[in-house]
Protein backbone atom coordinates (compact mmCIF):
# COMPACT_ATOMS: atom_id res chain seq x y z
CA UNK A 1 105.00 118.10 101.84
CA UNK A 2 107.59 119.15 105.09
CA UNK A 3 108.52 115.60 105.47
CA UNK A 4 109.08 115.12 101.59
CA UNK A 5 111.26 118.48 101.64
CA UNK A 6 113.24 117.52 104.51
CA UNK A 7 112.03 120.42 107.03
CA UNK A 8 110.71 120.11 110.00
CA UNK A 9 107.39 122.02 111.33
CA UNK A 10 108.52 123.59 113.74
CA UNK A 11 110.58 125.93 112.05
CA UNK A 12 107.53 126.94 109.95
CA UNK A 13 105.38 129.67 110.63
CA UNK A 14 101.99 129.57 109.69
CA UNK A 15 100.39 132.32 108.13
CA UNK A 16 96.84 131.13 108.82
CA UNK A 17 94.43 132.03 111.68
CA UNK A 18 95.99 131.05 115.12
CA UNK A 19 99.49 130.27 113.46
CA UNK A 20 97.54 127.68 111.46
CA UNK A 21 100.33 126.17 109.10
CA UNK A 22 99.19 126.71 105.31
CA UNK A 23 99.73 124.98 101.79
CA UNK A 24 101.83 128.37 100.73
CA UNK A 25 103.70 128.87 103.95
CA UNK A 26 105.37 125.06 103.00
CA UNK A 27 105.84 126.02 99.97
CA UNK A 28 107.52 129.48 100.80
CA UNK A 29 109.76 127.36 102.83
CA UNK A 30 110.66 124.98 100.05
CA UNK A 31 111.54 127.63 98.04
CA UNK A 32 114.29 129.15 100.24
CA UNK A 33 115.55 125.88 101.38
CA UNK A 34 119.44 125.04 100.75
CA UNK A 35 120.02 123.28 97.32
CA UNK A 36 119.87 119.20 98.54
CA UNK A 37 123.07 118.02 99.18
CA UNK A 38 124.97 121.64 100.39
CA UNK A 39 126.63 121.65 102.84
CA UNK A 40 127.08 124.67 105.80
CA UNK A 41 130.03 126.99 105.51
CA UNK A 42 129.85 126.94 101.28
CA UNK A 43 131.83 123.49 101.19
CA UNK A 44 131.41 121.70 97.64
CA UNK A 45 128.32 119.50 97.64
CA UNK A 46 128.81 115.91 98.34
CA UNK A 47 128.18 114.27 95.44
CA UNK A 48 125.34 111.83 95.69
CA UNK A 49 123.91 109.19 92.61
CA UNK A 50 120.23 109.69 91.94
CA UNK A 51 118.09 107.83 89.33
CA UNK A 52 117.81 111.46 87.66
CA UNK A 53 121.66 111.75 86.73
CA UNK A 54 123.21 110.52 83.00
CA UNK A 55 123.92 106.98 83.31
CA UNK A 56 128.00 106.41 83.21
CA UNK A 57 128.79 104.66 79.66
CA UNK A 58 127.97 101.15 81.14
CA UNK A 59 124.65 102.02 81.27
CA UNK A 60 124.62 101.14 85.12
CA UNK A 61 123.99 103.41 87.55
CA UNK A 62 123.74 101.61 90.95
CA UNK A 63 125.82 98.12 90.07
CA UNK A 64 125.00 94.83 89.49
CA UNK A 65 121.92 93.02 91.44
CA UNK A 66 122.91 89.66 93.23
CA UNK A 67 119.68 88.32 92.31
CA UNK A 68 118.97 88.97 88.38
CA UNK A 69 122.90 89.49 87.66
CA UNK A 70 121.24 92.79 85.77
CA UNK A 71 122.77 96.17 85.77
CA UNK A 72 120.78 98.79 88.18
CA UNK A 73 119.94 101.11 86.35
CA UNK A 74 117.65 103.18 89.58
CA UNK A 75 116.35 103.27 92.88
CA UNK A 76 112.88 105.31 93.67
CA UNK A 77 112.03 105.75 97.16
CA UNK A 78 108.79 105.15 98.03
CA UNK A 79 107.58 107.67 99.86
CA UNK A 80 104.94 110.17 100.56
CA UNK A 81 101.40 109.25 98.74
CA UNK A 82 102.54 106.54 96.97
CA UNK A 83 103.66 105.23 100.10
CA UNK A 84 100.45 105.35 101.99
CA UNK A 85 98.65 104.20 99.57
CA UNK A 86 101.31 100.89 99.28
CA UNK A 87 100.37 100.60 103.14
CA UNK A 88 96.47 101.03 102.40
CA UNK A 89 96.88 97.97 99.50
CA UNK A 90 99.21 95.87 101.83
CA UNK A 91 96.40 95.98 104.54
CA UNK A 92 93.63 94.94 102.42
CA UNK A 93 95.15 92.15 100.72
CA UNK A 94 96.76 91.10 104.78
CA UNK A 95 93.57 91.74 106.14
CA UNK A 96 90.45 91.08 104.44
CA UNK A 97 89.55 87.77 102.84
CA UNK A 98 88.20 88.58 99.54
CA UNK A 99 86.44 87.24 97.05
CA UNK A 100 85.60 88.10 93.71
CA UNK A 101 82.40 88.39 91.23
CA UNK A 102 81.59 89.74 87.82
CA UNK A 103 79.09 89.60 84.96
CA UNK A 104 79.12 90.82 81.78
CA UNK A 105 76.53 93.38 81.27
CA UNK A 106 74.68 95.26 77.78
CA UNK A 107 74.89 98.49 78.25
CA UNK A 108 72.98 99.55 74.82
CA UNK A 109 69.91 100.64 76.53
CA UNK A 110 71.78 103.33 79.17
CA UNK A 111 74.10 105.01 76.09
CA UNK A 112 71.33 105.39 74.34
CA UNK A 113 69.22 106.85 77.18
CA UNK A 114 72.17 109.17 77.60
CA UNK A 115 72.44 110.54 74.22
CA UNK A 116 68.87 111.45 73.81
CA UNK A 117 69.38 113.46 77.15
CA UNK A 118 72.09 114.96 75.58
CA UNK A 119 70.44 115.74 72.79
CA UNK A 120 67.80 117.28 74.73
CA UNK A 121 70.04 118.96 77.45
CA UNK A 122 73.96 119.19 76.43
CA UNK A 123 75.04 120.90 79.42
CA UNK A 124 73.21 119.21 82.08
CA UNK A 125 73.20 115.70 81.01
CA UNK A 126 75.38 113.81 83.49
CA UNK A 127 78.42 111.29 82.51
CA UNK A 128 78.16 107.67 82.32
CA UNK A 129 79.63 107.33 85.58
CA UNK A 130 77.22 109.29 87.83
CA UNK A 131 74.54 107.31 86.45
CA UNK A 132 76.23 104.01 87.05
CA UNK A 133 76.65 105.87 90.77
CA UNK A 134 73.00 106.44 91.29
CA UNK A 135 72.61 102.19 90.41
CA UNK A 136 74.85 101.44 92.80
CA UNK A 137 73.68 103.45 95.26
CA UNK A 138 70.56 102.22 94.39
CA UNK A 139 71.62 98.83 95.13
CA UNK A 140 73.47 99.54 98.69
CA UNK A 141 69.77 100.62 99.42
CA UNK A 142 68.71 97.20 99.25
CA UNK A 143 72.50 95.35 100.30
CA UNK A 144 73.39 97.46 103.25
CA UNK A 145 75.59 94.95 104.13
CA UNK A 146 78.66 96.22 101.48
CA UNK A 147 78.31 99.55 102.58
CA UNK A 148 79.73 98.37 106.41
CA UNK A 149 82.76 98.34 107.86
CA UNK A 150 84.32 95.73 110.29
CA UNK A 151 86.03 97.25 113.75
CA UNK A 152 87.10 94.03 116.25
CA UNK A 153 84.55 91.62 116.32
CA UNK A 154 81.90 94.15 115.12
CA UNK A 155 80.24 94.72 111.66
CA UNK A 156 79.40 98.51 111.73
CA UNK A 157 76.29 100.15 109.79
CA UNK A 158 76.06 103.31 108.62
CA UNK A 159 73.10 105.90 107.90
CA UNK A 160 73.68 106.62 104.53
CA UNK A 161 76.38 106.15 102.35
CA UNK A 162 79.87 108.07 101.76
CA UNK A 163 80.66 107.02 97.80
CA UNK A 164 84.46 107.05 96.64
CA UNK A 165 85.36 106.98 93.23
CA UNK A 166 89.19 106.15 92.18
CA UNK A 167 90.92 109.47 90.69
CA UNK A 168 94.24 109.14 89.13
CA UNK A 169 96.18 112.23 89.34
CA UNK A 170 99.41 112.81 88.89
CA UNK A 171 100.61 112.20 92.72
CA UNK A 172 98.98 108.85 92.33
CA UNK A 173 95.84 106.98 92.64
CA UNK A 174 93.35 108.96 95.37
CA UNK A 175 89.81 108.15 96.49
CA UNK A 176 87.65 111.02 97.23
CA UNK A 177 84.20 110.26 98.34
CA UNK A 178 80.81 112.24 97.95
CA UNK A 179 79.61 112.41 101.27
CA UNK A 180 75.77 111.24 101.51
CA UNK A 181 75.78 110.47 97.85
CA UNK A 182 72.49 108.32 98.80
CA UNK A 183 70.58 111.70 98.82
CA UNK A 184 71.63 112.77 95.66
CA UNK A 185 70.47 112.80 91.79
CA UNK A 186 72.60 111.70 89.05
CA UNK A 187 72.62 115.37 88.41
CA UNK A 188 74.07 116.04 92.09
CA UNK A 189 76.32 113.01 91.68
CA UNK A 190 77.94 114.10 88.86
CA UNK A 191 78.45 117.44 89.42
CA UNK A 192 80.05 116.55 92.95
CA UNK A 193 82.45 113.62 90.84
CA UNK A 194 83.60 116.53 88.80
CA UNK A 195 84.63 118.78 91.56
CA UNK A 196 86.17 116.06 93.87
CA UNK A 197 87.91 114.60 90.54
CA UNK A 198 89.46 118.21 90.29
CA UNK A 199 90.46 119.20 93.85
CA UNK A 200 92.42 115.37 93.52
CA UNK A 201 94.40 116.28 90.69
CA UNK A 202 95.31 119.72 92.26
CA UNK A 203 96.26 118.17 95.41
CA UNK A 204 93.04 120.29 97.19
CA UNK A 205 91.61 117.63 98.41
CA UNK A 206 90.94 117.72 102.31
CA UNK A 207 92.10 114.51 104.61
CA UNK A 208 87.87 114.24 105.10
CA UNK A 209 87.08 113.97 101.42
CA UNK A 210 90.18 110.99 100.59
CA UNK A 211 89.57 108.91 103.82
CA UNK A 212 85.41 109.06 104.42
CA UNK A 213 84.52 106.71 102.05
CA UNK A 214 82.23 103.82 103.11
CA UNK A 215 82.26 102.10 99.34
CA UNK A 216 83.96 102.44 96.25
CA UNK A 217 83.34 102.76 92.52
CA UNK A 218 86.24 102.26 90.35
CA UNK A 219 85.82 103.42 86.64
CA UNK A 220 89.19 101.49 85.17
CA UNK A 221 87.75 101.27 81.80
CA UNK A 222 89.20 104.67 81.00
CA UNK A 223 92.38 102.50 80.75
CA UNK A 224 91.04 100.82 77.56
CA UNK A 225 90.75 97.72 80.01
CA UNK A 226 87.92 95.19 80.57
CA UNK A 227 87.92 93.88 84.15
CA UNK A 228 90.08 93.93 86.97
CA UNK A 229 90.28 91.96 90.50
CA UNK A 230 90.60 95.32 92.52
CA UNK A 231 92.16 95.51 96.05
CA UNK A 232 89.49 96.33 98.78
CA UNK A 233 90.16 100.37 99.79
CA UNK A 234 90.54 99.49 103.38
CA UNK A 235 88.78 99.69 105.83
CA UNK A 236 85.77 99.30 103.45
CA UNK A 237 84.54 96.01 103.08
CA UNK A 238 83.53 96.41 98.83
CA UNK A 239 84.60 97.98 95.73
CA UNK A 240 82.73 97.75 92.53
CA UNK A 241 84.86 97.77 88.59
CA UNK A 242 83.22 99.00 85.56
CA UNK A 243 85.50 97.78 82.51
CA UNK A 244 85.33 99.53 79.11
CA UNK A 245 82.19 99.57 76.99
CA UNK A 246 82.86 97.98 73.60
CA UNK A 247 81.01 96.68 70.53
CA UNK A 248 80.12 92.60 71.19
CA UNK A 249 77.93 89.80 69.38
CA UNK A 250 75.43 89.43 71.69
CA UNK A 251 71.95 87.24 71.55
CA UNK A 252 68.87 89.97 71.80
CA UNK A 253 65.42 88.37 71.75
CA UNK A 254 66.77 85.20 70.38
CA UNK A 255 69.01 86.56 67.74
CA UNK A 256 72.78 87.73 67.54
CA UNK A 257 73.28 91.25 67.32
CA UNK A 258 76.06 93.92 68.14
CA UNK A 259 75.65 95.42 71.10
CA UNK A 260 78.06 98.03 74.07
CA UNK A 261 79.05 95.68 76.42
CA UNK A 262 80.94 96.46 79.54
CA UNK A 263 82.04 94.07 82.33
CA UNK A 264 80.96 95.03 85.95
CA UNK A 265 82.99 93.21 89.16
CA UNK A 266 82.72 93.30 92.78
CA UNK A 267 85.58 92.18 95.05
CA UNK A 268 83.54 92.20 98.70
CA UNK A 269 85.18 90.77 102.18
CA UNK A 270 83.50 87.48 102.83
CA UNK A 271 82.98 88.20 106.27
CA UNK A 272 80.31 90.48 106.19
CA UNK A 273 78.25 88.70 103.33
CA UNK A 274 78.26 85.25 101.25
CA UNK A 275 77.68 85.07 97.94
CA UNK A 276 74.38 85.00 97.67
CA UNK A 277 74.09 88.70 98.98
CA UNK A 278 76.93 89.89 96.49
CA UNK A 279 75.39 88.21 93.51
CA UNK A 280 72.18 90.16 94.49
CA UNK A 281 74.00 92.82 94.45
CA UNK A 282 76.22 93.00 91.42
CA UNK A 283 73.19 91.56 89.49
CA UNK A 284 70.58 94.33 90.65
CA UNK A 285 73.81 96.82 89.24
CA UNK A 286 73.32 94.86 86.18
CA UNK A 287 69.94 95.13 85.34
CA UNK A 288 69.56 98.63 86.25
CA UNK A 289 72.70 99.29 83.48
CA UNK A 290 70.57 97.08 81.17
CA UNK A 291 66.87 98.66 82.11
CA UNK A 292 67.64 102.17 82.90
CA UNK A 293 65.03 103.69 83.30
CA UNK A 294 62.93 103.21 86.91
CA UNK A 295 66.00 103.95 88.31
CA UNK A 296 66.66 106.90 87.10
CA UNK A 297 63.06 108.69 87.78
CA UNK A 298 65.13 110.71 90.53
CA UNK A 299 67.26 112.23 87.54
């Protein structure tokens, strides 16, 4: 926020314990900040183009580019989270050699297994996505090796798992994590989605909670979309996609019939694992969407 604003910390003070620099005390300083672009001694602002301003009659802004021969119509910095998180993508994709695997899985059994909870328990039934959690968590139990991380020439383990979840808020994409999620219910999962999900979008959430992750669980098909080759949240070495669940013909006991189908895919860094172990993986995911129940006994 100080280095968005222009200001420098130092000439903040902090209203927290020990000086302790807080959320308000930037904001308070924001707040009584010059208008951008004033200049000392009440001189006439320079004037300065921004991609916020009316457009002169040509329609262009910013002049012609060399390459297209198109009008410019803005320029964006990129800069504070959206910049990090360009950095975070650009490291993946430079660093870790991916690959990618998905399967198409019936998801019948698990909505209805949900809505006969609901039924049963409205305000305690958890969402679709804390139950796909508890299968994936499920599944680290018996692939530890996506839930590693690779420092030098090392593959490190971990006791338990940290499990991020992509939030889109309106400062951009962010990744909180449930710390120890491997010790929780879908219950406990889902309640601890919903509050992370919420301190995201408020921009509450601590540096511990966006950066602790060990694996990650993107949702995308609340985008209306059905699979995705996501980029690695480094320095993790797996992230699974669940697509959107949608009515398709599929073959049940030897006959066609209609049926919620959703597409599940893991992109994993082929260093720590081969296919085999990622194929285990995604299809253990699978069947646990498909055959809900065992599971779940921890609900």
């Amino acid at each position: 926020m100080v280095k968005e604003a222009g200001l420098k910390l130092a000439d903040i003070s902090g209203s927290g314990t020990g000086g302790l620099i807080m959320r308000r005390d930037v904001e308070a300083a924001v707040a009584g900040k010059a208008p951008a672009g004033s200049v000392p001694g009440g001189s006439a602002p320079a004037k300065t183009e921004t991609a916020g301003e009316p457009l002169p009659a040509s329609g262009v802004a910013f002049g012609e580019d060399a390459k297209s021969g198109l009008g410019i119509t803005g320029r964006t910095p990129i800069k504070g989270l959206r910049k990090t998180v360009a950095a975070n993508m650009t490291k993946s994709r430079t660093e870790i050699p991916e690959a990618t695997v998905w399967v198409d899985v019936d998801a019948t059994a698990l909505l209805e297994m949900r809505s006969q909870l609901k039924a049963s328990s409205p305000d305690s039934t958890p969402g679709l996505l804390a139950f796909i959690a508890r299968f994936v968590l499920a599944g680290l139990a018996k692939y530890p090796e996506l839930n590693t991380r690779i420092e030098g020439d090392e593959i490190v383990s971990f006791n338990g798992v940290n499990l991020g979840f992509a939030a889109q808020t309106d400062r951009g994409l962010m990744v909180p994590s449930i710390r120890n999620a491997d010790k929780m219910s879908a219950r406990q999962l889902d309640s601890e989605i919903r509050r992370l999900a919420a301190v995201a979008r408020e921009g509450k959430a601590s540096p511990a909670e966006l950066t602790s992750g060990t694996f990650t669980l993107n949702n995308y098909g609340i985008f209306g979309v059905d699979g995705s080759a996501a980029i690695i949240n480094y320095p993790e070495v797996a992230i699974l996609g669940v697509g959107r669940i949608i009515d398709k013909p599929w073959v049940v006991n030897g006959e066609l019939a209609v049926r919620k189908v959703t597409e599940l895919t893991l992109t994993f860094d082929h260093r720590v694992c081969d296919g085999g172990t990622a194929g285990g993986f995604l299809r253990y995911v699978a069947d646990a969407v498909e055959n809900p129940g065992s599971v779940l006994a921890d609900l």
